[in-house]
Protein backbone atom coordinates (compact mmCIF):
# COMPACT_ATOMS: atom_id res chain seq x y z
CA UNK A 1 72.62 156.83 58.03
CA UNK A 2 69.92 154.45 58.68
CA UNK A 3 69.85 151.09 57.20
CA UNK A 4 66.83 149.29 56.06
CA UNK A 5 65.76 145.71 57.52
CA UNK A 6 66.82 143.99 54.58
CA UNK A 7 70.36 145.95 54.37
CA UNK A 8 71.08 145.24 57.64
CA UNK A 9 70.04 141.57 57.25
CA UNK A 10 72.27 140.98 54.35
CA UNK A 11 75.12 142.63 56.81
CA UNK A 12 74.59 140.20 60.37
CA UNK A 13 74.53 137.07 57.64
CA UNK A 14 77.85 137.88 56.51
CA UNK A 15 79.49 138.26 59.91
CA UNK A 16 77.59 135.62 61.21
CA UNK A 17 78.57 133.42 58.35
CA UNK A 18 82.16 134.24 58.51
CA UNK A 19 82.47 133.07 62.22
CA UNK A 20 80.98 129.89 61.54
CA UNK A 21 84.08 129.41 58.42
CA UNK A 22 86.71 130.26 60.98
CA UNK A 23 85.25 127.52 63.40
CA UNK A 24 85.12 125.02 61.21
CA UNK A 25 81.99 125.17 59.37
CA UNK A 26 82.57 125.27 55.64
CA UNK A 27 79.68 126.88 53.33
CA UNK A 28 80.43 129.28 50.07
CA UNK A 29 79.29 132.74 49.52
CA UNK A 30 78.42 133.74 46.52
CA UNK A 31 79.32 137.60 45.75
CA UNK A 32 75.76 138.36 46.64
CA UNK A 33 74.63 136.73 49.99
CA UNK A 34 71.24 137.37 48.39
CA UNK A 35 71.65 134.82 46.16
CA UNK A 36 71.95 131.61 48.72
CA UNK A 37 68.81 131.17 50.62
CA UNK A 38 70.35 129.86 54.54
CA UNK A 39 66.95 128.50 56.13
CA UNK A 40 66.84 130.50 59.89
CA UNK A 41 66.81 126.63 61.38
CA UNK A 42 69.98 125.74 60.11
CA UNK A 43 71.67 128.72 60.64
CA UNK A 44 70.26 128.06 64.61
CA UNK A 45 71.78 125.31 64.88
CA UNK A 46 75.26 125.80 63.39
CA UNK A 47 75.92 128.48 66.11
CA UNK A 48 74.97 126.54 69.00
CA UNK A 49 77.71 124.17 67.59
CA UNK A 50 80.02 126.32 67.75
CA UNK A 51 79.30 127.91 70.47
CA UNK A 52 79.82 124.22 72.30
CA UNK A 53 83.44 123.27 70.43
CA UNK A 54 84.06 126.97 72.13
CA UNK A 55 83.60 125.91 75.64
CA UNK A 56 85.03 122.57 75.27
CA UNK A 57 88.08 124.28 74.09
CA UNK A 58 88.13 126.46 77.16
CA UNK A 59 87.86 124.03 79.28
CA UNK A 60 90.05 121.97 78.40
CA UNK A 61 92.71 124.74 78.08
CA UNK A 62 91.82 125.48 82.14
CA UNK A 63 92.12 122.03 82.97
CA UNK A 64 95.36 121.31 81.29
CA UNK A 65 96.96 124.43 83.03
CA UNK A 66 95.57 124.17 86.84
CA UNK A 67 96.92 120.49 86.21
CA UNK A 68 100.56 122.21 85.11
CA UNK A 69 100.61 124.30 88.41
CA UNK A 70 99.76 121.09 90.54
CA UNK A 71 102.57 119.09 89.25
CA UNK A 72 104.95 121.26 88.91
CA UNK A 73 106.86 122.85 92.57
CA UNK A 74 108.22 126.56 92.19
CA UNK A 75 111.59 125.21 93.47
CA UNK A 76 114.40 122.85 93.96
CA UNK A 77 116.24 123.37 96.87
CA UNK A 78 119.29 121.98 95.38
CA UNK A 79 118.85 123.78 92.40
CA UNK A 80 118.86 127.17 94.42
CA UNK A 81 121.67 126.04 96.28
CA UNK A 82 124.03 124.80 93.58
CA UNK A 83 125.16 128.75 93.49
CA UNK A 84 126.80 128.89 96.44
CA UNK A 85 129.87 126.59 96.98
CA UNK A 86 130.07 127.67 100.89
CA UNK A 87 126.43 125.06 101.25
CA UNK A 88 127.41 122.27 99.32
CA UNK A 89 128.16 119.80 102.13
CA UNK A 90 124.23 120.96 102.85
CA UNK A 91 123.47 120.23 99.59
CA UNK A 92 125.26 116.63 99.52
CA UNK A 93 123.16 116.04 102.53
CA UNK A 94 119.70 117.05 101.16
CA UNK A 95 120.23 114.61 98.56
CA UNK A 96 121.77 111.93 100.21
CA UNK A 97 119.05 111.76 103.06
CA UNK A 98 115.99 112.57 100.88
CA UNK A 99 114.95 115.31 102.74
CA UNK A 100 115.23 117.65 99.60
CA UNK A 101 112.45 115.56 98.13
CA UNK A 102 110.11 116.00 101.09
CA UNK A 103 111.13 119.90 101.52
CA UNK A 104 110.28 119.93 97.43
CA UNK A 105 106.88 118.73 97.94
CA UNK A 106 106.16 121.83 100.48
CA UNK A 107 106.13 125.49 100.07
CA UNK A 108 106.04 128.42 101.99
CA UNK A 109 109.37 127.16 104.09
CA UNK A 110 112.13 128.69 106.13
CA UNK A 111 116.24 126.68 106.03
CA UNK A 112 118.48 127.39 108.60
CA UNK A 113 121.88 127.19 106.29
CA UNK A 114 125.37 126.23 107.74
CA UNK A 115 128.66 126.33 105.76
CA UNK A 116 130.84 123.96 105.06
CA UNK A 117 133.04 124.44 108.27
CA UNK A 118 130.55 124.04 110.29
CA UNK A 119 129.23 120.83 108.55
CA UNK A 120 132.80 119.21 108.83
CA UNK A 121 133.33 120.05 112.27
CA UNK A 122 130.00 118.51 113.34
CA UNK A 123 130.72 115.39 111.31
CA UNK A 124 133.89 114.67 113.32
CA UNK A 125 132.48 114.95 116.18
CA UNK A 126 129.67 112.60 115.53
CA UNK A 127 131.43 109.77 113.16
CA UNK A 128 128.78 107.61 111.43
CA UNK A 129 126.06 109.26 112.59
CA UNK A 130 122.29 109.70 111.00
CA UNK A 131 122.13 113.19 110.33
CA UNK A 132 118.67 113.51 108.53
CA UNK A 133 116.76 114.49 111.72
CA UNK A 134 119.36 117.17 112.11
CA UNK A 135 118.63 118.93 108.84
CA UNK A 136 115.22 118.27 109.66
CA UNK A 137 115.54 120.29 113.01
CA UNK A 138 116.47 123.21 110.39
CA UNK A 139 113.85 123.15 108.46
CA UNK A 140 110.93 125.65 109.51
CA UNK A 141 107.19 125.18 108.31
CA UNK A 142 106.93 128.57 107.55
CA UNK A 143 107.94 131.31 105.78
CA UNK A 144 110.25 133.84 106.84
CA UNK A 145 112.78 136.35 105.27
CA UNK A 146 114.64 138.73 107.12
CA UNK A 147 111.67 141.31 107.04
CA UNK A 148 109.42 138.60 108.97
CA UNK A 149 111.36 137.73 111.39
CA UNK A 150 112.21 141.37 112.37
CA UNK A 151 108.50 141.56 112.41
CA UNK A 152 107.82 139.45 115.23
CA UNK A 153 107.32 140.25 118.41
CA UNK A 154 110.34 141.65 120.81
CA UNK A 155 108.73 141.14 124.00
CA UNK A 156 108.15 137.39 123.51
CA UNK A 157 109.36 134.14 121.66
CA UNK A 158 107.56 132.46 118.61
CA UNK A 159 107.30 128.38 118.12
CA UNK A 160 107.49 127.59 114.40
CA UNK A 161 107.17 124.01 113.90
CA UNK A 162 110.10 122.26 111.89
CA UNK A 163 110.13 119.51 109.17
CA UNK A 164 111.70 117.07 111.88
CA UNK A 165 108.05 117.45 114.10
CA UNK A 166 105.87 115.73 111.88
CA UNK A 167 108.25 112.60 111.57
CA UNK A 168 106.73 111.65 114.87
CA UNK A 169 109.74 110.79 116.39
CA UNK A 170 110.06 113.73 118.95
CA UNK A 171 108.26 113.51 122.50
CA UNK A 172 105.57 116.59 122.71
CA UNK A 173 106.72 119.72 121.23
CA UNK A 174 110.39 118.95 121.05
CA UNK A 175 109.74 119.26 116.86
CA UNK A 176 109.26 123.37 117.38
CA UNK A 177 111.96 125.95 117.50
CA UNK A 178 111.47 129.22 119.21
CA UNK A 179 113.11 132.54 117.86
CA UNK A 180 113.98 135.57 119.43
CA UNK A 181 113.84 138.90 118.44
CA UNK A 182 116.63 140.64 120.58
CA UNK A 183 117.99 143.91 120.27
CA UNK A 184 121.11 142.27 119.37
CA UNK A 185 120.09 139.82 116.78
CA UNK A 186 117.55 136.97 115.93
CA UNK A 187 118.30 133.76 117.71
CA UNK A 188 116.92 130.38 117.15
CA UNK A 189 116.81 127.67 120.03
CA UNK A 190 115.11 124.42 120.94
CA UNK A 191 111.85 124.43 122.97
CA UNK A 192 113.61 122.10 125.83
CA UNK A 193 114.54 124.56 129.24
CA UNK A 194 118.27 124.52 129.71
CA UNK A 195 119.08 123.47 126.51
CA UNK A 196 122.37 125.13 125.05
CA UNK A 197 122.25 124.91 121.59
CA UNK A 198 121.39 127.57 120.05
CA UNK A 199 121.72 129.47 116.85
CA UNK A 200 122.09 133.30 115.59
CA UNK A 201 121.44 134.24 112.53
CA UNK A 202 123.60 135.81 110.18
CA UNK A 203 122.56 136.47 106.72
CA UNK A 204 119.72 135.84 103.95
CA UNK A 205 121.25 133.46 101.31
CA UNK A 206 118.38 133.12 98.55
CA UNK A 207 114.20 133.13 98.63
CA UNK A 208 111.62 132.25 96.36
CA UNK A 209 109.05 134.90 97.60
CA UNK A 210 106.90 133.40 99.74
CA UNK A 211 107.87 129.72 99.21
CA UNK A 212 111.36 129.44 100.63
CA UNK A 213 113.82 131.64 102.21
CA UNK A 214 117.05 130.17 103.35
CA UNK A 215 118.87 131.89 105.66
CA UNK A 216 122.83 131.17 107.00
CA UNK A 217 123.10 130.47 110.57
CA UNK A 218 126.27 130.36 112.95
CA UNK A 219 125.79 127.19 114.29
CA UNK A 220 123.90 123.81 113.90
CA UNK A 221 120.68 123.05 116.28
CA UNK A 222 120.58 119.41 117.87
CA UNK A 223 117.57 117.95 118.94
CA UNK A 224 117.58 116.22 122.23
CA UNK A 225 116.73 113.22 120.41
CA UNK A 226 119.59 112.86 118.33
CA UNK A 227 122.44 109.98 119.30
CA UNK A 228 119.44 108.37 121.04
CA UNK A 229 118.43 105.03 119.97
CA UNK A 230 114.53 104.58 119.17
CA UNK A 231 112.68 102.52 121.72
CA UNK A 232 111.89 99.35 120.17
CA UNK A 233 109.03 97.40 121.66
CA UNK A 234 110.06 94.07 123.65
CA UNK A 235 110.04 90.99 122.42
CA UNK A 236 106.85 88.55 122.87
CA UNK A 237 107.19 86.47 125.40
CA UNK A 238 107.93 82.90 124.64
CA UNK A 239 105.63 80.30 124.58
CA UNK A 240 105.85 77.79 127.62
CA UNK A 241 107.39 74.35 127.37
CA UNK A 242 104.90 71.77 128.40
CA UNK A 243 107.51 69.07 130.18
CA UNK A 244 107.54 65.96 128.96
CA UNK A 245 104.60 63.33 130.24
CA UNK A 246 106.62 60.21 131.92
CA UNK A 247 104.60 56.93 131.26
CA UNK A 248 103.32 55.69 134.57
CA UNK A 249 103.88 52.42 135.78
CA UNK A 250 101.56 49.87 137.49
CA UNK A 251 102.53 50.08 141.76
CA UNK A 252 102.94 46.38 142.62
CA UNK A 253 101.55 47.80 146.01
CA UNK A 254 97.61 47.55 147.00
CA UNK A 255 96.19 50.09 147.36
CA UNK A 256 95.07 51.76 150.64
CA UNK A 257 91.55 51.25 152.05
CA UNK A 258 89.80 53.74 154.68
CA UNK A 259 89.72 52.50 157.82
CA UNK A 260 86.05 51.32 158.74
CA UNK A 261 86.27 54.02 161.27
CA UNK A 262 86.00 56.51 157.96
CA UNK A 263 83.11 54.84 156.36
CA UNK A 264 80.26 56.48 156.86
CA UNK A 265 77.21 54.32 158.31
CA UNK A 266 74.46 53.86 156.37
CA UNK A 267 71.30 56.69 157.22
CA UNK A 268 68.35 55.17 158.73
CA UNK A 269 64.95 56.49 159.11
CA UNK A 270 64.69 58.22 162.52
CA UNK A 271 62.03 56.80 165.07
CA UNK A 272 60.36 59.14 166.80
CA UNK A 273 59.93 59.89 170.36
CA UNK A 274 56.72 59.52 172.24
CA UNK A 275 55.98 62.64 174.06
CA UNK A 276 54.82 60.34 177.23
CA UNK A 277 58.14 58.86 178.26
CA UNK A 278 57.28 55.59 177.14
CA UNK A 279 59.37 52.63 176.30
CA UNK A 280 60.08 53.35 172.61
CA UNK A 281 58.58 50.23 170.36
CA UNK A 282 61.50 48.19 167.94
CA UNK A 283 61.16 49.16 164.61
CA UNK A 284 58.71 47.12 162.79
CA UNK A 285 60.13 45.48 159.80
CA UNK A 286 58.77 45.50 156.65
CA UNK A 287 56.59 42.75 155.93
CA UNK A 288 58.17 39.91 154.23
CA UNK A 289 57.13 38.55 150.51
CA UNK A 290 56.34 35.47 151.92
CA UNK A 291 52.62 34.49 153.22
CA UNK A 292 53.79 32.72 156.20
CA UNK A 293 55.40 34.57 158.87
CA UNK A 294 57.85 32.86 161.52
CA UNK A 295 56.68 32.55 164.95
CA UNK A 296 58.95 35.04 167.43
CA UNK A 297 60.99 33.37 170.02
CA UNK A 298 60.17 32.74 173.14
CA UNK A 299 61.10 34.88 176.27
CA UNK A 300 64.58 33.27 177.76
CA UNK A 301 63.43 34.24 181.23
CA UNK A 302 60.42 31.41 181.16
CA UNK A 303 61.36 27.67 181.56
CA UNK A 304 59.18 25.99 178.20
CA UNK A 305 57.51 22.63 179.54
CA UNK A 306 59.13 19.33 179.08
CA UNK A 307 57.14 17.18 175.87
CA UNK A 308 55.29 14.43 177.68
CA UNK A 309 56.53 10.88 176.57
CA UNK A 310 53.75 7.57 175.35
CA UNK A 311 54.51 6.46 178.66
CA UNK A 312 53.86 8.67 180.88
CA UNK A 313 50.79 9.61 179.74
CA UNK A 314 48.55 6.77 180.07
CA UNK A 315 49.95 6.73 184.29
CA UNK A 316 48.71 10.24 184.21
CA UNK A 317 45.26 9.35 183.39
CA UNK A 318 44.83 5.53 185.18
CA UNK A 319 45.77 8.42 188.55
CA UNK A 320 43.53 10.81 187.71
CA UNK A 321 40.99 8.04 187.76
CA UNK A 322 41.83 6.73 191.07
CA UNK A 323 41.86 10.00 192.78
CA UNK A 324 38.62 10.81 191.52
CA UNK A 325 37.10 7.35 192.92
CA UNK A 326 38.66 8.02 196.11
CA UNK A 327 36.89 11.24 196.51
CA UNK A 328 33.33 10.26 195.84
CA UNK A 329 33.77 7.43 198.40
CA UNK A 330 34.63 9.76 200.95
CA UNK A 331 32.28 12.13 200.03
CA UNK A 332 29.38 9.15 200.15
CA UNK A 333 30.40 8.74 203.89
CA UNK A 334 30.29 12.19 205.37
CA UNK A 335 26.48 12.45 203.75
């Protein structure tokens, strides 16, 4: 049967009007939807409403549960291992070194598992001694059940990093294991050549799938590191001790004076050589301030004359006279 416009109409305004009630949107129907007038506008707009609360709902519902899986880890370690009585000196240990917290805050991870026995014998050999690098050392980042590991590859080793690796405190790759796939069994072993401690596994215990998987081995692996104190940087050399400044007395003694032998002469201006051979002239000396200048000594080789006295004098001249009388006489005679 076909339905008219107006049928059908009447029909998608009473579904559509019932999903807005359940959502929260409150309007009465009358018997006859006919008889309420909803303007096409309104009607418009009251679904995209809802159609918003819808997705906020969602989304909110998404977020809440993604945030449920982040915080919350598939397993507790201790938890798991609280069912067997043969681990609990492991378990004791997880808790007292913390290293359950930082295995609970990982997944997909592999625990080598001794018993008790073991554990005791180990501890009385090695009185008082830090043990949390040990469990470390049995703790593989990765993980592997007993279908895994016979899985690998027979004709080679595999390195599986451990918990006790990304401490830091290992030299190189001392942090890895390597295991074995023999013929005769799986055996664990450090990386280090010649080392002899080595482990052979024995049984699953529990897994989480694909989280954890602990699995019992026969003996406990030792890192090289362990009973070795961590190198601790020297201490800063200390400061140096300025000695003590002695106050200096005054020396009653004079003190000493180069001997004029020492003392440097004074630099005079070089005279220069005439290229003749001549007798080189004495330096002339600056000229004086003074206008006058002082007459230069006399040579010592010639005698000065003797200063003529008053007397001696006036006999000069009455002689001179005489002799010159004399000889015009006797010139007036030869004539």
């Amino acid at each position: 049967m076909i339905c008219s416009w107006e049928h059908c109409k009447q029909k998608w305004f009473v579904v559509e009007h019932g999903y807005l009630n359940a959502l929260g949107f409150r309007r009465s129907i009358h018997s006859s939807p006919s008889s309420e007038s909803v303007p096409s506008s309104q009607l418009s707009g009251g679904v995209a409403m809802a159609s918003v609360k819808l997705a906020s709902a969602l989304l909110l519902l998404f977020v809440a549960t993604a945030s449920a899986q982040t915080t919350q880890t598939p397993f507790n370690v201790t938890t798991l291992l609280d069912g067997f009585p043969d681990f609990s000196l492991l378990n004791q240990l997880l808790t007292a070194t913390k290293v359950a917290d930082e295995i609970n805050s990982r997944d997909s991870l592999t625990i080598l598992a001794v018993t008790n026995d073991v554990i005791s014998a180990f501890q009385n050999a090695n009185p008082n001694a830090d043990v949390s690098d040990v469990i470390r050392y049995h703790v593989l980042l990765q993980f592997l059940g007993l279908d895994e590991l016979k899985a690998l590859d027979a004709s080679n080793y595999t390195s599986v990093t451990t918990l006790l690796q990304t401490t830091g405190r290992v030299p190189g790759n001392e942090g890895f294991l390597n295991i074995f796939n023999l013929p005769s069994g799986v055996l664990f072993g450090p990386t280090v050549a010649g080392s002899t401690s080595n482990a052979t596994l024995i049984t699953n215990i529990t897994r989480v799938s694909f989280d954890i998987s602990i699995l019992q081995v026969d003996h406990i692996l030792v890192p090289t590191t362990f009973g070795k104190a961590e190198p601790t940087a020297p201490p800063p050399p200390a400061a140096p001790v300025a000695p003590a400044s002695e106050p200096t007395t005054p020396s009653s003694e004079p003190a000493p004076v180069a001997p004029a032998s020492e003392v440097a002469p004074a630099s005079e201006p070089a005279t220069p050589v005439p290229a003749t051979g001549e007798p080189v002239p004495a330096a002339v000396p600056p000229p004086s301030k003074s206008p006058t200048k002082a007459p230069a000594k006399a040579p010592s080789s010639a005698k000065a004359p003797a200063p003529a006295t008053k007397g001696s004098s006036g006999a000069s001249i009455v002689t001179g006279g005489v002799i010159a009388v004399f000889a015009s006489f006797v010139a007036v005679l030869f004539m």
